[in-house]
Protein backbone atom coordinates (compact mmCIF):
# COMPACT_ATOMS: atom_id res chain seq x y z
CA UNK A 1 32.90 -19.01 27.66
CA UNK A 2 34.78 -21.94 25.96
CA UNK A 3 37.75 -23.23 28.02
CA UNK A 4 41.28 -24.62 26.31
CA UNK A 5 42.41 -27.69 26.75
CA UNK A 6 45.78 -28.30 26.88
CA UNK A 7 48.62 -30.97 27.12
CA UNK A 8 52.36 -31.01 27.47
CA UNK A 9 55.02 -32.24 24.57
CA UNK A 10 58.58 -32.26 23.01
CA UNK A 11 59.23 -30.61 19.68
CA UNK A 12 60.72 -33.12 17.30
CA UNK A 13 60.76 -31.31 14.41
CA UNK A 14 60.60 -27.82 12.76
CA UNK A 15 59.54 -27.06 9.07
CA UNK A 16 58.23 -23.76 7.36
CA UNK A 17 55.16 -22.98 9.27
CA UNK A 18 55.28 -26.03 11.09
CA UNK A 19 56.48 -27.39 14.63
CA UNK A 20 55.77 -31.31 14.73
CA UNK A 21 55.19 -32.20 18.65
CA UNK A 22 55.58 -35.33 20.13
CA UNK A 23 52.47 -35.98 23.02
CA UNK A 24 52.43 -38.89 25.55
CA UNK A 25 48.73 -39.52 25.80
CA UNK A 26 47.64 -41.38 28.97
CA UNK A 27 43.71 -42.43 29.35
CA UNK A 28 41.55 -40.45 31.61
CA UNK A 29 41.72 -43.59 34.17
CA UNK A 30 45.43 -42.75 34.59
CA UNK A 31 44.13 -40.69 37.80
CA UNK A 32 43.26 -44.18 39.21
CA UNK A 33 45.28 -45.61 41.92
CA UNK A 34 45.59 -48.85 40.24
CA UNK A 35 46.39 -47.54 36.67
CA UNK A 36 50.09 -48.50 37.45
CA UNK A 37 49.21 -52.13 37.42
CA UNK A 38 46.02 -51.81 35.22
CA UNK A 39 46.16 -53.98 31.59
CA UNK A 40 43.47 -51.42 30.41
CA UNK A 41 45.55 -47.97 30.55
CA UNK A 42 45.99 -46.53 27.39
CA UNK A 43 49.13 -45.05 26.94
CA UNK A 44 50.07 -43.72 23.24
CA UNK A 45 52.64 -41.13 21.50
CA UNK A 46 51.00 -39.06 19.27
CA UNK A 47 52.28 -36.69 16.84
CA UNK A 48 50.70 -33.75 15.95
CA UNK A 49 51.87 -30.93 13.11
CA UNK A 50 50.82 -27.37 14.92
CA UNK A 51 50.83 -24.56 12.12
CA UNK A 52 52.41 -21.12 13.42
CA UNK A 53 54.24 -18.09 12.25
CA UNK A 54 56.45 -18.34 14.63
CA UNK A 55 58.10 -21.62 13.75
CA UNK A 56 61.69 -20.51 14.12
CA UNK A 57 61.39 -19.79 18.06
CA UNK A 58 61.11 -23.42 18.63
CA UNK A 59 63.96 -26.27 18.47
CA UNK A 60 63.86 -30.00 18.52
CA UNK A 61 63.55 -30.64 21.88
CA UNK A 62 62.18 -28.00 23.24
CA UNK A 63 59.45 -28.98 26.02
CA UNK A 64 56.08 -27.08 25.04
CA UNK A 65 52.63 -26.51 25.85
CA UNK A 66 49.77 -27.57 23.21
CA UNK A 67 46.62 -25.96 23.38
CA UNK A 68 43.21 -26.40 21.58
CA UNK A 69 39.62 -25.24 22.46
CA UNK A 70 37.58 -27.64 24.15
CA UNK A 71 34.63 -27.07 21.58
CA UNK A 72 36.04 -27.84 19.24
CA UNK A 73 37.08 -31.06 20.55
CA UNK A 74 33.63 -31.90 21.14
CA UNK A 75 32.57 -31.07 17.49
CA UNK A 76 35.06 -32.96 16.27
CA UNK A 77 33.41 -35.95 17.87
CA UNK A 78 30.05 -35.01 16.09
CA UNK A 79 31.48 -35.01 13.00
CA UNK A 80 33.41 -38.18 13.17
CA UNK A 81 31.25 -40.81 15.38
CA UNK A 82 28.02 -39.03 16.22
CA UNK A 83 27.05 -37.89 12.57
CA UNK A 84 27.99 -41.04 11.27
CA UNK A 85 26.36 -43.10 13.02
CA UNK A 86 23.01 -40.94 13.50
CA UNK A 87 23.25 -41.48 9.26
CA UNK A 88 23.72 -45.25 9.54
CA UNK A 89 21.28 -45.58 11.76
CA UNK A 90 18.56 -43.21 10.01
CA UNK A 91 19.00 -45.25 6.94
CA UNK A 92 18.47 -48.44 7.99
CA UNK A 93 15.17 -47.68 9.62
CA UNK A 94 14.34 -45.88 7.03
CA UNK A 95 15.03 -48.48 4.70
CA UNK A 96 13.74 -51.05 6.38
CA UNK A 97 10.35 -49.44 6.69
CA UNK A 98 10.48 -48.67 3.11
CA UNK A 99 12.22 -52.28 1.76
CA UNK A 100 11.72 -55.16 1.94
CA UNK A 101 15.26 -56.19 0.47
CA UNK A 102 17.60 -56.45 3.55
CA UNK A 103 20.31 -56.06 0.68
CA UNK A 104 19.43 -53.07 0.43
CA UNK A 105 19.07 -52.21 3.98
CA UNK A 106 22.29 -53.18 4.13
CA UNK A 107 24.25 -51.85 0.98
CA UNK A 108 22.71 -48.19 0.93
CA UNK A 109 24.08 -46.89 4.68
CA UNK A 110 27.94 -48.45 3.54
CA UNK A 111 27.34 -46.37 0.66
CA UNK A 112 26.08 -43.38 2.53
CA UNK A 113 28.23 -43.06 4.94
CA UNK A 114 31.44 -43.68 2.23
CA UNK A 115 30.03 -40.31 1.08
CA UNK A 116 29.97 -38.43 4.06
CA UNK A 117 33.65 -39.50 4.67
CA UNK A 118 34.45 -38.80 1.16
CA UNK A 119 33.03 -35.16 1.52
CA UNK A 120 34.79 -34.50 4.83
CA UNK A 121 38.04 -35.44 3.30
CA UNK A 122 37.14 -33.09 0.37
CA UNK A 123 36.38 -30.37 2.75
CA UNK A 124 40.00 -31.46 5.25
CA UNK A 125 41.93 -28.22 4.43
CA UNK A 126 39.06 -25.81 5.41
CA UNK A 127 38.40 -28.71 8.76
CA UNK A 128 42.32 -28.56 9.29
CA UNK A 129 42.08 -24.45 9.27
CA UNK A 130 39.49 -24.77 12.12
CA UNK A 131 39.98 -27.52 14.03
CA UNK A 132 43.66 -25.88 14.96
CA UNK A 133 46.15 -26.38 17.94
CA UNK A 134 48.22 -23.67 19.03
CA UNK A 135 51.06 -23.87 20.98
CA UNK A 136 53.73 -22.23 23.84
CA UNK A 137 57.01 -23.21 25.46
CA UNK A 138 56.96 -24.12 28.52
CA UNK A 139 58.06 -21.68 31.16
């Protein structure tokens, strides 16, 4: 069973097929009791675009509930830290068992992993069509 995660924000703006939402993001060691005084909270607005048919129910302003599966959250982070770096690291051993040139070594994982971003970015709109948010006003 795959849970939601979800997180509270203000409509900014509306478009067709698209409600922008403004999120205050607050670390996960904002629970702590001495986050308040803490130089290492991380507090950030993001802005995310949530695609929906039913863009016209919402108005700038309008406090509302963004929602996204927790899987996919967690594949998300496979495919842009752990995949990466699994590649950078398979081709350097690789390489280095192989090589001797520590140019090499060096120059082929940059290029590899320049690839695998290049291909994600070619594949975004299919990624963007999965990796989805949906969203609710607040009651």
């Amino acid at each position: 069973m795959s849970q939601i995660a979800t997180h509270d924000g203000k409509v900014i703006s509306t478009a067709k097929g698209v409600v922008s939402v403004e999120m205050h993001v607050v670390s996960a060691c904002s629970s702590c009791k001495a986050h308040e005084k803490c130089a290492f909270v991380d507090k950030a607005e993001k802005i995310i675009e949530v695609e929906t048919e039913d863009w016209r129910e919402y108005q700038e302003g309008d406090r509302v509930i963004v929602s996204v599966n927790e899987s996919l959250g967690l594949e998300a982070v496979l495919l842009a830290y752990i995949l990466p770096a699994l590649i950078i690291i398979g081709a350097v051993i690789v390489l280095s068992i192989i090589t001797e040139s520590e140019a090499i070594t060096a120059t082929v994982p940059i290029i590899l992993i320049a690839i695998y971003f290049l291909l994600l970015y070619k594949l975004r709109d299919r990624l963007q069509r999965k990796f989805s948010f949906g969203i609710a006003k607040e009651c």
